[in-house]
N, C-alpha and C. Protein backbone atom coordinates (compact mmCIF):
# COMPACT_ATOMS: atom_id res chain seq x y z
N UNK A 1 -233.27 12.30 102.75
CA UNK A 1 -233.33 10.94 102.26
C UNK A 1 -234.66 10.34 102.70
N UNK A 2 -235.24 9.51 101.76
CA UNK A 2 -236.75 9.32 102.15
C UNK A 2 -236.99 8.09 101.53
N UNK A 3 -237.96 7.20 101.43
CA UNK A 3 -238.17 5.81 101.20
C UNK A 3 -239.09 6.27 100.27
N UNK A 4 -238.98 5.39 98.67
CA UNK A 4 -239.72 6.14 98.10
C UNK A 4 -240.40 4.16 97.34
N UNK A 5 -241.10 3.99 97.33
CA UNK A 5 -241.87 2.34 96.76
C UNK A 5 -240.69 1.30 97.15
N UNK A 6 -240.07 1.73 98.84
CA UNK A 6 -239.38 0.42 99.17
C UNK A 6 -237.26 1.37 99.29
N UNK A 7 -237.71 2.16 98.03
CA UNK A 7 -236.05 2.42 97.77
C UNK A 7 -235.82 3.35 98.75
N UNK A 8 -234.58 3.19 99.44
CA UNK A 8 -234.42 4.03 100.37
C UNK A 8 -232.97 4.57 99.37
N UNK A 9 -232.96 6.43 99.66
CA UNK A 9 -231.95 7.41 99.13
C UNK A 9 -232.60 8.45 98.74
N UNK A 10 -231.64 9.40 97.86
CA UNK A 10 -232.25 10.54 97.66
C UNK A 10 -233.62 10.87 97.04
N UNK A 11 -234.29 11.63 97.22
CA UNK A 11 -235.61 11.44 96.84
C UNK A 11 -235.68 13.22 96.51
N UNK A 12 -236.40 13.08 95.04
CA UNK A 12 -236.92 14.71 94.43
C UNK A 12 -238.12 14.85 94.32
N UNK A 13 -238.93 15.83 94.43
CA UNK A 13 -239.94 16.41 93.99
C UNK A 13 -240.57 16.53 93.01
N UNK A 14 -241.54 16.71 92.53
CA UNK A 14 -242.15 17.29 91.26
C UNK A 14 -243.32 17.90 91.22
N UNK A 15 -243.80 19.15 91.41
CA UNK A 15 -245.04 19.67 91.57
C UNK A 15 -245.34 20.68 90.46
N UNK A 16 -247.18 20.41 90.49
CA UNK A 16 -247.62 21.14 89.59
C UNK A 16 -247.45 22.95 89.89
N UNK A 17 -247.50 23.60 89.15
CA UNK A 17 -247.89 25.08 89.35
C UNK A 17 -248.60 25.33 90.64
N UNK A 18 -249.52 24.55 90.92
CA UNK A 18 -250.46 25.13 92.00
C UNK A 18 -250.31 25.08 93.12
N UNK A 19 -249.50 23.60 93.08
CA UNK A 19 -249.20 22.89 94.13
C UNK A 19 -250.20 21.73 95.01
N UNK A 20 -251.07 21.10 94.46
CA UNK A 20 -251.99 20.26 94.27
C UNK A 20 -251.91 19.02 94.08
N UNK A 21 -250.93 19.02 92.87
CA UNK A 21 -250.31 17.49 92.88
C UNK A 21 -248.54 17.43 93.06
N UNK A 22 -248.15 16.10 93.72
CA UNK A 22 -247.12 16.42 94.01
C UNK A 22 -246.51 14.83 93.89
N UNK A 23 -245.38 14.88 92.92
CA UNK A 23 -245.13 13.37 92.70
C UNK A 23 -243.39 13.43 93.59
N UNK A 24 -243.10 12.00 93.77
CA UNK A 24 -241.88 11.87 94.52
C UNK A 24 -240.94 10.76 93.99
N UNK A 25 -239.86 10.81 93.70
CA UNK A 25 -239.51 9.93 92.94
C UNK A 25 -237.77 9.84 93.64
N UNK A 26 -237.32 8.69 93.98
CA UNK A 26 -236.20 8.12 95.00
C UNK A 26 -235.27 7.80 93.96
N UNK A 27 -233.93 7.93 94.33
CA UNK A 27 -232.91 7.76 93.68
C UNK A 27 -232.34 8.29 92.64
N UNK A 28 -230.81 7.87 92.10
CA UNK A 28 -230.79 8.77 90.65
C UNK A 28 -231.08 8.88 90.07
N UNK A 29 -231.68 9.46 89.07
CA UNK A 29 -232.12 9.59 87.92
C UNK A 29 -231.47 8.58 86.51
N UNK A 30 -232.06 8.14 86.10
CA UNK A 30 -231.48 7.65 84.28
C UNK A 30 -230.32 8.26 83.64
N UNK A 31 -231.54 9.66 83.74
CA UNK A 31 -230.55 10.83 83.06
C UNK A 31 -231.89 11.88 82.98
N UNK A 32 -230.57 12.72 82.79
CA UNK A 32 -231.63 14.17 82.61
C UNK A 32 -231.27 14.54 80.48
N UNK A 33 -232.26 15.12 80.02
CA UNK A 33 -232.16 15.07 78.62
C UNK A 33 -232.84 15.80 78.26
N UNK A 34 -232.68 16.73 77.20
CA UNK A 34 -233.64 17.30 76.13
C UNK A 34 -233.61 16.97 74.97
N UNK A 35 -235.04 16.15 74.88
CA UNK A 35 -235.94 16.10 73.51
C UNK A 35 -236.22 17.06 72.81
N UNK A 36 -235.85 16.67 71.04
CA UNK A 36 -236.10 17.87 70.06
C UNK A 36 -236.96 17.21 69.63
N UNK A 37 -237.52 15.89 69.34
CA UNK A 37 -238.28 15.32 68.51
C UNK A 37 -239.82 15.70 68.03
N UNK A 38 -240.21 15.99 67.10
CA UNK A 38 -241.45 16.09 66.52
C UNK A 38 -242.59 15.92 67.67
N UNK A 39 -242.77 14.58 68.24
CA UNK A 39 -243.92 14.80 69.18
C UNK A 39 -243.83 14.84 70.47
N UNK A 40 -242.54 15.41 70.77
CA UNK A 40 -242.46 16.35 72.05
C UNK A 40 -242.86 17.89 71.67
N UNK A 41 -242.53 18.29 70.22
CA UNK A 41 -242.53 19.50 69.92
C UNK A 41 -244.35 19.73 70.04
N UNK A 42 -244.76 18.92 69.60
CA UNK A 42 -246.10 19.04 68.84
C UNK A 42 -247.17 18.60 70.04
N UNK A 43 -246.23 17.94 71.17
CA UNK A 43 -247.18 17.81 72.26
C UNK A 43 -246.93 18.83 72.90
N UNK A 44 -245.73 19.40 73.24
CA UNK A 44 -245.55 20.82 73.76
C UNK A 44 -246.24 21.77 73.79
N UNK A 45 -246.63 22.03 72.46
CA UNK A 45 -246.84 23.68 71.83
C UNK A 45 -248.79 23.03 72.19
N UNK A 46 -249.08 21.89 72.08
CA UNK A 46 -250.71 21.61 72.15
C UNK A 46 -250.62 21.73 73.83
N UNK A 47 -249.88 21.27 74.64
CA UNK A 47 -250.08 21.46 76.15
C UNK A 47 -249.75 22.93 76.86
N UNK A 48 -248.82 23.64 75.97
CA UNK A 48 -249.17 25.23 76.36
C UNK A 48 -250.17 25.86 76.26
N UNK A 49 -250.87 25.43 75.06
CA UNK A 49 -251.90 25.97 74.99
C UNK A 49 -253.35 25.87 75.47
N UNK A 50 -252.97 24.80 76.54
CA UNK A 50 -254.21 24.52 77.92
C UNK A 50 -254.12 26.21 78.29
N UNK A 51 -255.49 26.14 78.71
CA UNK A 51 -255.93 27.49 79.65
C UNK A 51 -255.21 27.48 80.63
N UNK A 52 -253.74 28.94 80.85
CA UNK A 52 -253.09 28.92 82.13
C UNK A 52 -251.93 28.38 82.22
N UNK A 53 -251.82 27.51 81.24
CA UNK A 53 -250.68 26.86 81.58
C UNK A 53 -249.62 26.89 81.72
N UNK A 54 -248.64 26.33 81.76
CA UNK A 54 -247.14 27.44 82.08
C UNK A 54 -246.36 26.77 80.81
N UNK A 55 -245.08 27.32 80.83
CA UNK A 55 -244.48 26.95 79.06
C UNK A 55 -243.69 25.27 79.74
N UNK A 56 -243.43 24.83 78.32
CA UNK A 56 -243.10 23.28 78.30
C UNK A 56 -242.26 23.65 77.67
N UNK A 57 -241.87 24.04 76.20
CA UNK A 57 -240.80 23.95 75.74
C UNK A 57 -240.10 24.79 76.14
N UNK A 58 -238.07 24.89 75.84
CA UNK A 58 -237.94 25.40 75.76
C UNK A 58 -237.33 26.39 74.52
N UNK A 59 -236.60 27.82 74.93
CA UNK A 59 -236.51 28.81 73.27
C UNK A 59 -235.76 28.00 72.51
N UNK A 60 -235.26 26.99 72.28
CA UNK A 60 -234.78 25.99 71.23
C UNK A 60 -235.72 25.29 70.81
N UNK A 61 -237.00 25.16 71.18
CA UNK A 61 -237.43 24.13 71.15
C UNK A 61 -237.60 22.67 71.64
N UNK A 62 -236.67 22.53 72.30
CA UNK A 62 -236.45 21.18 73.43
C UNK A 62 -237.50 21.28 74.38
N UNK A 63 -237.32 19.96 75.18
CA UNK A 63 -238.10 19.91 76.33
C UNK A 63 -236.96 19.46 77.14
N UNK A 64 -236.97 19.74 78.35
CA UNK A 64 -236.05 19.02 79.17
C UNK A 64 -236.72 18.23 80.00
N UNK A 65 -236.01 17.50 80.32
CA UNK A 65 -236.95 16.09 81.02
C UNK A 65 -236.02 15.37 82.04
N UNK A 66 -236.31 14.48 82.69
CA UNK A 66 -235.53 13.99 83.93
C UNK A 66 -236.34 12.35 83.94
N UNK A 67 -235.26 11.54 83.47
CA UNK A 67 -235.64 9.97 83.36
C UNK A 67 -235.47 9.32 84.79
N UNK A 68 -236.55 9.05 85.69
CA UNK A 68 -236.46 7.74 86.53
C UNK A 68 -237.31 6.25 86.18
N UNK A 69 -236.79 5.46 87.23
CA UNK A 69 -236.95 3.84 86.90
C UNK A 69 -238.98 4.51 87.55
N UNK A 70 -239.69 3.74 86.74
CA UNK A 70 -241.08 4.19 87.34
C UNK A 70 -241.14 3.38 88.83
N UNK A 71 -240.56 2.27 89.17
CA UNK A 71 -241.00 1.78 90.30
C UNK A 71 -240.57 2.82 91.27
N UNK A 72 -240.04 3.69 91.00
CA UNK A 72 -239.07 4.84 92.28
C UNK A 72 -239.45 5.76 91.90
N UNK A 73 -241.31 5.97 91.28
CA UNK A 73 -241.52 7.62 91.19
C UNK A 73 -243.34 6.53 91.86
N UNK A 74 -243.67 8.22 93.02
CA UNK A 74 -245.06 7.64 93.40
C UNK A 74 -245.75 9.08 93.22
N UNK A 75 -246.92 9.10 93.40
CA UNK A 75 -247.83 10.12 93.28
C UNK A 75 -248.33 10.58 94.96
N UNK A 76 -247.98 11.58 95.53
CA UNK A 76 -248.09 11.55 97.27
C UNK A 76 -249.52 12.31 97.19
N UNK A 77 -249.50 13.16 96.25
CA UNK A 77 -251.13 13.89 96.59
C UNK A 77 -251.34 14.43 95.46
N UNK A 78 -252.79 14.22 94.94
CA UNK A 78 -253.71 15.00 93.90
C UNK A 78 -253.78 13.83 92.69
N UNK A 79 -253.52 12.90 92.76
CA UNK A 79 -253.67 11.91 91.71
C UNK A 79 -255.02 12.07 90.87
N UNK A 80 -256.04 12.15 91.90
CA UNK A 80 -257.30 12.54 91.42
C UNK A 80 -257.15 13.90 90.65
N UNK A 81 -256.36 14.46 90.47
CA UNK A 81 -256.31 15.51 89.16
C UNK A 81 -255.55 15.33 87.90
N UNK A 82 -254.72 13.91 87.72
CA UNK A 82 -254.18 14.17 87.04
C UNK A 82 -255.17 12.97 85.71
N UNK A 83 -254.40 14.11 84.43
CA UNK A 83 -255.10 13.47 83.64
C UNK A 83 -254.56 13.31 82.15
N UNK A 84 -254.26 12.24 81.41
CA UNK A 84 -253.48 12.09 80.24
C UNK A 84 -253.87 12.41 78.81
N UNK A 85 -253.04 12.81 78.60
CA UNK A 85 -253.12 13.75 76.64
C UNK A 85 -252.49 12.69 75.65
N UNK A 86 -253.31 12.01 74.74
CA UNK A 86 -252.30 11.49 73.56
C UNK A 86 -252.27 12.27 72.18
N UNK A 87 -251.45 12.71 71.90
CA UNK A 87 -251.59 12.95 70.09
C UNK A 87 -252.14 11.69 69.35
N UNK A 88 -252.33 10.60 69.40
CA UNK A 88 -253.18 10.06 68.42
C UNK A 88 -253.99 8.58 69.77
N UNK A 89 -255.00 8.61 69.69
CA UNK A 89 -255.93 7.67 70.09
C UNK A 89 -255.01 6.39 70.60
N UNK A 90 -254.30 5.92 69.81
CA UNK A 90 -253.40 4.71 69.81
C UNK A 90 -252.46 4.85 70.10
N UNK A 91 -251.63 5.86 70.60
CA UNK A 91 -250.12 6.31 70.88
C UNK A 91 -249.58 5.27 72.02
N UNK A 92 -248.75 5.51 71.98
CA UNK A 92 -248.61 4.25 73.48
C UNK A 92 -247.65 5.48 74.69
N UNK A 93 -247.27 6.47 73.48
CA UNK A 93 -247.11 7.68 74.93
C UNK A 93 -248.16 8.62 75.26
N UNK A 94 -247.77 8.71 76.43
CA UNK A 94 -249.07 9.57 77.11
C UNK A 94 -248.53 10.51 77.56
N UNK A 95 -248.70 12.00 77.61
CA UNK A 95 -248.27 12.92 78.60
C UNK A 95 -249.62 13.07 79.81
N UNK A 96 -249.42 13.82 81.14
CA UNK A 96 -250.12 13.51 82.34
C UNK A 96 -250.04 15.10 82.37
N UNK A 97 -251.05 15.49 83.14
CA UNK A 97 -250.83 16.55 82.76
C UNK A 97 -251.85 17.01 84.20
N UNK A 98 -251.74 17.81 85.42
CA UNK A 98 -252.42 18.34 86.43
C UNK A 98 -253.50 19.15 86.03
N UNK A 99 -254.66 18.70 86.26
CA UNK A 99 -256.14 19.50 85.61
C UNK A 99 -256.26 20.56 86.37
N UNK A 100 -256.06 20.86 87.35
CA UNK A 100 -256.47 22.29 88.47
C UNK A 100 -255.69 23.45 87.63
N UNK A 101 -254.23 22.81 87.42
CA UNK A 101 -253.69 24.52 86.59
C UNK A 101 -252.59 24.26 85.12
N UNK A 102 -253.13 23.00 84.34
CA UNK A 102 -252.82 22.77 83.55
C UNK A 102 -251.53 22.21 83.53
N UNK A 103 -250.57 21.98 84.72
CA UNK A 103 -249.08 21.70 84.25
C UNK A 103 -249.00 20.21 83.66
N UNK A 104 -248.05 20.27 82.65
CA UNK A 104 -247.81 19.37 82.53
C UNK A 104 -246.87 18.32 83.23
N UNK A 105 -247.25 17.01 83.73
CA UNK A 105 -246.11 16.55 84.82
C UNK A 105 -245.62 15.73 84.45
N UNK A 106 -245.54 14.57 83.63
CA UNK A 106 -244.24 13.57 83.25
C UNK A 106 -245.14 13.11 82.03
N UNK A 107 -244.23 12.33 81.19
CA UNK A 107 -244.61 11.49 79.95
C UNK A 107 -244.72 10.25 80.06
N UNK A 108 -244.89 9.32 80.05
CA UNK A 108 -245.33 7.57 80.18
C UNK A 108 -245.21 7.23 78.63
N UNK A 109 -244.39 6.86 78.52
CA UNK A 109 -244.28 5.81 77.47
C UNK A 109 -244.44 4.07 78.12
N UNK A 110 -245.76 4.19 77.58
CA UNK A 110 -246.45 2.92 78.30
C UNK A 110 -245.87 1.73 78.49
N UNK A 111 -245.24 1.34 77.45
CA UNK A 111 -244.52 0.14 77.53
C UNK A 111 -243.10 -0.21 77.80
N UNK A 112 -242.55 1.18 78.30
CA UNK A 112 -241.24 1.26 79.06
C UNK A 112 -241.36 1.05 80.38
N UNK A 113 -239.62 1.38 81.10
CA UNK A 113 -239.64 0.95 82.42
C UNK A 113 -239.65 2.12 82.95
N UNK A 114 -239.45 3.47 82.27
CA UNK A 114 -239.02 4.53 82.99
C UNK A 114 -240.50 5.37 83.06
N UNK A 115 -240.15 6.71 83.85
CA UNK A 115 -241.12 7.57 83.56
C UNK A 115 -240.40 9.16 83.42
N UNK A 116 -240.79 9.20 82.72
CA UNK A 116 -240.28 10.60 82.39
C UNK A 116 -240.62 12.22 82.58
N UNK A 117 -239.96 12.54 83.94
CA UNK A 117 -240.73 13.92 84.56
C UNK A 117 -240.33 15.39 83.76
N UNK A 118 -240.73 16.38 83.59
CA UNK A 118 -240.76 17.54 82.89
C UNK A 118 -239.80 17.94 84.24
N UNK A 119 -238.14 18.57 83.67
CA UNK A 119 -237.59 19.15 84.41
C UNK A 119 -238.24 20.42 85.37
N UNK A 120 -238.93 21.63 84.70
CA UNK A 120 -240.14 22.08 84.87
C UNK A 120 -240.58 21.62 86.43
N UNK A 121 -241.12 20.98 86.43
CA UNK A 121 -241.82 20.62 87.80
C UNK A 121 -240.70 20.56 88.83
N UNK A 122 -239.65 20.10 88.52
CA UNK A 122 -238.70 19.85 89.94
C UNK A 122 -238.37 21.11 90.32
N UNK A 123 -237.56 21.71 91.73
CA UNK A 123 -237.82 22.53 92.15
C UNK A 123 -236.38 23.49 91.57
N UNK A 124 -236.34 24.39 91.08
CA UNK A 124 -235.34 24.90 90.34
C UNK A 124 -233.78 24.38 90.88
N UNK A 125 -233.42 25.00 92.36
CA UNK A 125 -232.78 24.62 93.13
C UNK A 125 -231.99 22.83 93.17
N UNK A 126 -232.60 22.00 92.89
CA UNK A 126 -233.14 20.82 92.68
C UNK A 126 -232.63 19.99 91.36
N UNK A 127 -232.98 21.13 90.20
CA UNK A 127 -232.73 20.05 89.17
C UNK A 127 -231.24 19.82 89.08
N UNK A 128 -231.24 18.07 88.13
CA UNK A 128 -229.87 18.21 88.00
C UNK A 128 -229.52 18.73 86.61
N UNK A 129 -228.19 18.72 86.18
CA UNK A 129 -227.97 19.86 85.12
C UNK A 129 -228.02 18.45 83.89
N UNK A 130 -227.97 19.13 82.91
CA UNK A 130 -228.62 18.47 81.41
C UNK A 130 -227.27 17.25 81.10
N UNK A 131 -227.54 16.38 80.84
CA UNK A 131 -226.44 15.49 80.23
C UNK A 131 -226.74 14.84 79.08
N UNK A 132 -227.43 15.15 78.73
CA UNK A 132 -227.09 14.55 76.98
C UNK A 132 -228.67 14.85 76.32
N UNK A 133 -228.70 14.73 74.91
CA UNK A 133 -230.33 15.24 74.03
C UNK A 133 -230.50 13.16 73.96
N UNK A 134 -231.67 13.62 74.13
CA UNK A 134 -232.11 12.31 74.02
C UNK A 134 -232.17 11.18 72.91
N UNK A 135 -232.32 10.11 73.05
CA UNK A 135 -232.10 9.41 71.64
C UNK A 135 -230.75 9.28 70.69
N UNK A 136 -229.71 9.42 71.74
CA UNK A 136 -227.96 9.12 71.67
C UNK A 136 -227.82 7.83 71.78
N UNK A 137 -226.86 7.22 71.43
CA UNK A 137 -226.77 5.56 71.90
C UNK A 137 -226.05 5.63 73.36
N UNK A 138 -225.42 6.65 74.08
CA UNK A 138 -225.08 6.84 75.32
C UNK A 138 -226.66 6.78 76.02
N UNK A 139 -227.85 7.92 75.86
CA UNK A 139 -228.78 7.42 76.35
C UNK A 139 -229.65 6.34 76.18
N UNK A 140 -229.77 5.56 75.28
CA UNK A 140 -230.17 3.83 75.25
C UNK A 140 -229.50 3.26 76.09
N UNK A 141 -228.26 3.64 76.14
CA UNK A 141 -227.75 2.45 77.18
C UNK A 141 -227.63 2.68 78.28
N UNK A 142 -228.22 4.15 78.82
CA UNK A 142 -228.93 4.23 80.61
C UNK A 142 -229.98 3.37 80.35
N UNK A 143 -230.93 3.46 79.32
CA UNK A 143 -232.32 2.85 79.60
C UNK A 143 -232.13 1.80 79.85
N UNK A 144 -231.38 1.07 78.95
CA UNK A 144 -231.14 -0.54 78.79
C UNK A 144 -230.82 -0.66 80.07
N UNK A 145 -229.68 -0.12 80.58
CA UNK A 145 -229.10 -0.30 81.91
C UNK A 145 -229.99 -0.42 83.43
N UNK A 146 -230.49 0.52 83.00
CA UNK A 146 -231.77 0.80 84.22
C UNK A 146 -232.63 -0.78 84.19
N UNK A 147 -233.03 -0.70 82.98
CA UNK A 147 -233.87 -1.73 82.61
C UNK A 147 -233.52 -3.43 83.04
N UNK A 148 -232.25 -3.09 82.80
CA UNK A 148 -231.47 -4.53 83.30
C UNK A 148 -231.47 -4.69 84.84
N UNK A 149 -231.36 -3.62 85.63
CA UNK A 149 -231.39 -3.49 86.95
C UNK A 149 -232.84 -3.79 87.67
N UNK A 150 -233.61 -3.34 86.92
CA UNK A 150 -235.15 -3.65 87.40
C UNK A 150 -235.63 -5.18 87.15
N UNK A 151 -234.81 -5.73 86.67
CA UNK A 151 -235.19 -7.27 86.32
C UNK A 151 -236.09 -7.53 84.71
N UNK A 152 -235.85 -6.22 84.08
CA UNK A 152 -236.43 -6.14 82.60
C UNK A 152 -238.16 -6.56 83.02
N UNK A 153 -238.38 -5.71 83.92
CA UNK A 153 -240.25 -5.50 84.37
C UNK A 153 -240.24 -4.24 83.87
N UNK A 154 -241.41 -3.97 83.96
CA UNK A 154 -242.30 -2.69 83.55
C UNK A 154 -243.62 -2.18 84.16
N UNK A 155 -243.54 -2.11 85.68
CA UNK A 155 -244.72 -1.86 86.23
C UNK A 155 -245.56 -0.66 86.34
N UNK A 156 -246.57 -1.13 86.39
CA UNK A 156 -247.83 -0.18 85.44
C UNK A 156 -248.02 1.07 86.80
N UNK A 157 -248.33 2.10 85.75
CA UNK A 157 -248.84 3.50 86.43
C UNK A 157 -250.34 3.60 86.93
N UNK A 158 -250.34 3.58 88.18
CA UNK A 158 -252.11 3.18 88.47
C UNK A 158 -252.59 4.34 88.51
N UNK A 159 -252.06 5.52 88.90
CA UNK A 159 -252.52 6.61 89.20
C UNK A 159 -253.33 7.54 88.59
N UNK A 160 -253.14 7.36 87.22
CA UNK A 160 -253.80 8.48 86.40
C UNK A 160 -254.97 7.78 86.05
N UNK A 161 -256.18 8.43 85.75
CA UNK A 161 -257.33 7.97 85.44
C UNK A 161 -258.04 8.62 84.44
N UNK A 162 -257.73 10.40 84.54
CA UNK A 162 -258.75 10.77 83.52
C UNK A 162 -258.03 10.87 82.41
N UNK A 163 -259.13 11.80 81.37
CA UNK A 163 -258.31 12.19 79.83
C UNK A 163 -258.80 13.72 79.65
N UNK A 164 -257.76 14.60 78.95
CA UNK A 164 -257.83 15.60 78.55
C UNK A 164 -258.23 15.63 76.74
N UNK A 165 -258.75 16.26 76.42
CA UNK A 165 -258.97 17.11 74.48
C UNK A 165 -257.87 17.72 74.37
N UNK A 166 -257.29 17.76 73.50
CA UNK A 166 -256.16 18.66 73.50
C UNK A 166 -255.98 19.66 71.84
């Protein structure tokens, strides 16, 4: 149990391949989910194909992912590597992605409350098991829920700075 931006409880991991960057994020999760949607697919298959990188999707095609409130996910080391991918100039989601060995590490949908980590990174041992595909009206109403709990804020991700070509 560890204090993670104030919240004290369980606290998970998330590290790149290399082990370089290493994000920490306190409490339960939203939910854990796999995305089939078009530009998870299409950001997927463009972020595997970084030099090295390790796989994102999975053989269905999904991504699995693990939703926390962003105020209860921090960046403990390598921030200075991480660096964001959009499919279009104007997107308002961003994937983040560790420059030393390509992993990809959570998604930011900018103008949400959550952040969304690539199951992938947490430590196998670790993850929790899948509860629903994303974009259910059961999962809107974690978000909403979450969202209601945070006081309907949305505080900003300072950490990332650079940009990747993809």
């Amino acid at each position: 149990m560890m204090i993670v931006n104030g919240f004290q409880g369980k606290s998970w991991t998330a590290t790149c391949v290399c082990g370089r960057v290493l994000l920490e994020a306190g409490g339960k999760p939203i939910v854990s989910a796999a995305c089939y949607c078009a530009s998870c697919q299409s950001a997927g298959r463009q972020l595997e194909a970084l030099p090295g990188a390790p796989p994102l999707l999975e053989a269905d095609g999904g991504t699995s992912v693990v939703l926390f409130r962003r105020d209860r996910v921090r960046c403990v080391r390598g921030h200075d590597l991480l660096a964001e991918h959009r499919l279009e100039p104007s997107s308002k989601t961003r994937r983040v992605v560790a420059t030393w060995c390509n992993s990809a590490m959570f998604l930011d949908f900018t103008k949400g409350h959550w952040l969304t980590l690539y199951k992938e990174r947490i430590p196998a041992d670790d993850r929790p098991p899948l509860e629903m595909r994303a974009h259910s009206g059961r999962f809107m109403w974690r978000l909403l829920s979450s969202w209601a709990a945070m006081g309907f804020r949305t505080p900003e991700i300072d950490y990332v700075s650079g940009k990747i070509d993809g």
